[in-house]
Protein backbone atom coordinates (compact mmCIF):
# COMPACT_ATOMS: atom_id res chain seq x y z
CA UNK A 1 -102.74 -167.66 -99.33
CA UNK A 2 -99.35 -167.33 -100.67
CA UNK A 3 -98.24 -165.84 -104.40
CA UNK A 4 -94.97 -165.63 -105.03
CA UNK A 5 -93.65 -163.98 -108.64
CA UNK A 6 -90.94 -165.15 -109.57
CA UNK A 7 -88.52 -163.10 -112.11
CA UNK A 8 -85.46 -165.15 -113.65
CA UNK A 9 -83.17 -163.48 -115.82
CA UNK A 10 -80.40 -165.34 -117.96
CA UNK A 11 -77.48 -167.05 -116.63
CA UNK A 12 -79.40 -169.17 -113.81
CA UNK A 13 -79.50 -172.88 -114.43
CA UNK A 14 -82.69 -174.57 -115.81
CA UNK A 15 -84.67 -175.53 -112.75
CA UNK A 16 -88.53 -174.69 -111.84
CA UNK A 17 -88.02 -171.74 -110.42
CA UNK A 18 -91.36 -170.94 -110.08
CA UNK A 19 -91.94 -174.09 -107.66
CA UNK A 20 -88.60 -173.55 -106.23
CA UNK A 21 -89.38 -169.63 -104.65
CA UNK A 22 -93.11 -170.95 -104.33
CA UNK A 23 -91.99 -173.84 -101.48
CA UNK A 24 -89.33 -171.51 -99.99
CA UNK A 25 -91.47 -168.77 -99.44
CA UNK A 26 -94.18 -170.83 -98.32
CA UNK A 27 -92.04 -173.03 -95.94
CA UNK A 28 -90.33 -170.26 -94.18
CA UNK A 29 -94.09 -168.66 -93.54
CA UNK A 30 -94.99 -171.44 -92.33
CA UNK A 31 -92.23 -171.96 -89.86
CA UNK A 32 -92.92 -168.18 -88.67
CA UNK A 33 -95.04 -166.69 -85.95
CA UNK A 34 -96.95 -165.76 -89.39
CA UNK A 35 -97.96 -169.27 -90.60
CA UNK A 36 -101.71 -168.30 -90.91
CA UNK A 37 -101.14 -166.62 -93.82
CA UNK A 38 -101.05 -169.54 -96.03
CA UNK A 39 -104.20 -170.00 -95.17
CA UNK A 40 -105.84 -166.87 -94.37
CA UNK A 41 -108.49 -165.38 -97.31
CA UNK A 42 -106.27 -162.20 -97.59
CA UNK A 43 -103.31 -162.57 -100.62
CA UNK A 44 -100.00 -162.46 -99.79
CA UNK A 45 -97.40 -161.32 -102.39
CA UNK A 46 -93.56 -162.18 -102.67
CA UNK A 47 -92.19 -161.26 -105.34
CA UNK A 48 -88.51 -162.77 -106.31
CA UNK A 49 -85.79 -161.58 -108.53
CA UNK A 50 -83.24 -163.88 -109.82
CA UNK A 51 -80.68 -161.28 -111.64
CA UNK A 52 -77.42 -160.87 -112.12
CA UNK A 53 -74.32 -159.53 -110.13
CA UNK A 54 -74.03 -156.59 -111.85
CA UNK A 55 -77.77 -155.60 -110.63
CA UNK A 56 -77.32 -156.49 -107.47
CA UNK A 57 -74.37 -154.41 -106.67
CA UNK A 58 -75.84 -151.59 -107.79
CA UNK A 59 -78.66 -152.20 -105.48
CA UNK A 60 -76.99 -153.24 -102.41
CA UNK A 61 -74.64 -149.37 -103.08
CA UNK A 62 -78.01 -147.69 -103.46
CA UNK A 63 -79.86 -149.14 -100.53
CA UNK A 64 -77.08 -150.21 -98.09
CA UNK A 65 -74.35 -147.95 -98.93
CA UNK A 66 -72.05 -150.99 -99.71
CA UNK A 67 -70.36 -150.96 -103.11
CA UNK A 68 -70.14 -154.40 -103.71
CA UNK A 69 -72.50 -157.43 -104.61
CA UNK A 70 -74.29 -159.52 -102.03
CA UNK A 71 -76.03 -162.71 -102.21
CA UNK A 72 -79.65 -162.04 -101.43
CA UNK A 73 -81.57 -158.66 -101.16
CA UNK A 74 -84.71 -157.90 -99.11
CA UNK A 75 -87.17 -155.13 -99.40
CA UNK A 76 -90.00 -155.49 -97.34
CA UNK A 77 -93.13 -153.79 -98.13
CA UNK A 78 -94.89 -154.18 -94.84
CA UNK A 79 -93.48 -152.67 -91.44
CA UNK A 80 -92.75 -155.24 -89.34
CA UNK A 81 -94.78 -153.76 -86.32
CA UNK A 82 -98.12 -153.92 -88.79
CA UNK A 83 -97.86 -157.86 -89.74
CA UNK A 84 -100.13 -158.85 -87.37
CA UNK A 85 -102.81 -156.42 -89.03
CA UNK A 86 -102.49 -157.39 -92.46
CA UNK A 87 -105.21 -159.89 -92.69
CA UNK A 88 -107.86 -157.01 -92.45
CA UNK A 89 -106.47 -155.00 -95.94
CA UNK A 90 -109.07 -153.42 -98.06
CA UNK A 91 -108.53 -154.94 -100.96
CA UNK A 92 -107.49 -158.69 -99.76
CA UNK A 93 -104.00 -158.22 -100.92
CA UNK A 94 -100.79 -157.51 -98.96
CA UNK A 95 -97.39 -157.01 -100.64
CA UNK A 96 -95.18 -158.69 -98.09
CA UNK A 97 -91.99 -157.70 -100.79
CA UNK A 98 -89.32 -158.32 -103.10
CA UNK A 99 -86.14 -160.46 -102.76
CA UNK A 100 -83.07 -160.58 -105.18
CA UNK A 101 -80.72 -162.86 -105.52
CA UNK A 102 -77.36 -162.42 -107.41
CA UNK A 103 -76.87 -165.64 -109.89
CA UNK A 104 -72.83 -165.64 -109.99
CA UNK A 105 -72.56 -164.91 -106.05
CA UNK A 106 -74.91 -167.90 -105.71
CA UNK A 107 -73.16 -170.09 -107.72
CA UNK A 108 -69.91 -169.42 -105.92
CA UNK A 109 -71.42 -170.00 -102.69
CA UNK A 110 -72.93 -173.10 -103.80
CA UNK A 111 -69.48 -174.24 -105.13
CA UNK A 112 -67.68 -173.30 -102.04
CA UNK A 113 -70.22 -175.03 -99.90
CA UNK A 114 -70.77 -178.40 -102.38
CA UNK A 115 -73.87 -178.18 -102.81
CA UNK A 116 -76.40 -177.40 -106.08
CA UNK A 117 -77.25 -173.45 -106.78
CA UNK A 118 -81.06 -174.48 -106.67
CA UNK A 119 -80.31 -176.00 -102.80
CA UNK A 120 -78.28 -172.90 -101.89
CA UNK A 121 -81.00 -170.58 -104.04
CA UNK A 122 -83.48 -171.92 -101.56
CA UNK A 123 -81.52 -170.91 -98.57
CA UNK A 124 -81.11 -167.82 -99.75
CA UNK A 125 -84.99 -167.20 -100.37
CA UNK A 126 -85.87 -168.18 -97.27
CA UNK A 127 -83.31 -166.01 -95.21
CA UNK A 128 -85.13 -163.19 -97.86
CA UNK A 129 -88.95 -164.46 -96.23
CA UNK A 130 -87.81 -164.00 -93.07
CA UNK A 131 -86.09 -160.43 -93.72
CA UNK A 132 -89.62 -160.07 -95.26
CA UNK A 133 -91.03 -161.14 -92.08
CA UNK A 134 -89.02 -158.57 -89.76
CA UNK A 135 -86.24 -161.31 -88.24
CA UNK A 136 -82.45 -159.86 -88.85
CA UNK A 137 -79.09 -160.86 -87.78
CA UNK A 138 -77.51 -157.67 -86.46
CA UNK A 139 -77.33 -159.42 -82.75
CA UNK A 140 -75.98 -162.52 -81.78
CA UNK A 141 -79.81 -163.45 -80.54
CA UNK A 142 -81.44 -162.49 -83.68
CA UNK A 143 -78.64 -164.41 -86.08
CA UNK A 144 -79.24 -167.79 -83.66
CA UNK A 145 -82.85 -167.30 -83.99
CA UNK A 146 -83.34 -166.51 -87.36
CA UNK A 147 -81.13 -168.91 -88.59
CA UNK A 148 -82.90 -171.88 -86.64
CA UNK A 149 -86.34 -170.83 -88.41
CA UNK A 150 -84.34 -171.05 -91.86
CA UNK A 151 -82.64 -174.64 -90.57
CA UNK A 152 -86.35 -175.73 -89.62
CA UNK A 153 -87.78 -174.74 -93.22
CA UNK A 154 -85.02 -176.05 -95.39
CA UNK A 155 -85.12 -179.14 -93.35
CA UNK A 156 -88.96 -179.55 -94.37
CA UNK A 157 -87.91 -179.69 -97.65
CA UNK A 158 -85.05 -182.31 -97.57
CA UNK A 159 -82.63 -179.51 -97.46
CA UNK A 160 -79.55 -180.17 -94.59
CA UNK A 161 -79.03 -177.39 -92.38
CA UNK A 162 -76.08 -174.55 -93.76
CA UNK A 163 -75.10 -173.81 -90.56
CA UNK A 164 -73.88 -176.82 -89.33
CA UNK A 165 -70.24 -176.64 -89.91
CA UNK A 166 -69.96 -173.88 -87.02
């Protein structure tokens, strides 16, 4: 089972962001090697920030060494090589991790791309999951592979595929 905890600070739009992170996470599971945990008895936790800039930057400086802001944030809490295992916690809870998403680098995305910040938010969550889930981008490989999970889940949920235009 999937709980995701959603955090929304001011300056994002009025949408449901609750449902919004809930179907991301859950899709891009779902579309993973790890799609038994949405059903599996054990709990798995997401937990998603939706902050400003400001935060974001000063993340992305402390964590990456990149003085700047960024769009979306992951911090997994579970080593990717121990995934498998997870299902056999002691307490029936696994904190997969946190993802944090920068509201006015969203918005400019979304603008540059014409498309809504709740579509684009989505995207964004999603590449988080899978972050969450151990996939990266560093390698031409990894970026083509991780990017046609993402293209599979936002497609389940009516969303077009962002990487189309290369």
């Amino acid at each position: 089972m999937i709980e995701v905890a959603v955090l929304h600070e001011q300056g994002w739009p009025d949408t449901d962001w609750e449902l919004l992170a809930q179907r991301a996470v859950v899709s891009a599971i779902s579309h993973s090697p790890y799609a038994n945990f949405t059903t599996d008895e054990a709990l798995y936790e997401v937990a998603v920030k939706l902050t400003t800039d400001e935060e974001v930057h000063q993340l992305n400086r402390a964590y990456r060494d990149k003085d700047k802001p960024t769009n979306v944030l992951s911090f997994p809490m579970v080593q990717s090589d121990l995934l498998e295992a997870t299902a056999n916690t002691d307490d029936g809870e696994v904190i997969l991790g946190d993802i944090v998403l920068a509201e006015g680098v969203c918005a400019a995305e979304a603008a540059e791309k014409g498309i809504s910040i709740a579509d684009h938010a989505t995207h964004l969550i999603i590449h988080g999951t899978f972050h969450l889930l151990g996939y990266d981008h560093m390698e031409d490989a990894e970026a083509e592979a991780m990017e046609a999970l993402e293209t599979q889940s936002l497609f389940s949920l009516g969303i077009s595929d962002p990487y189309g235009d290369r």
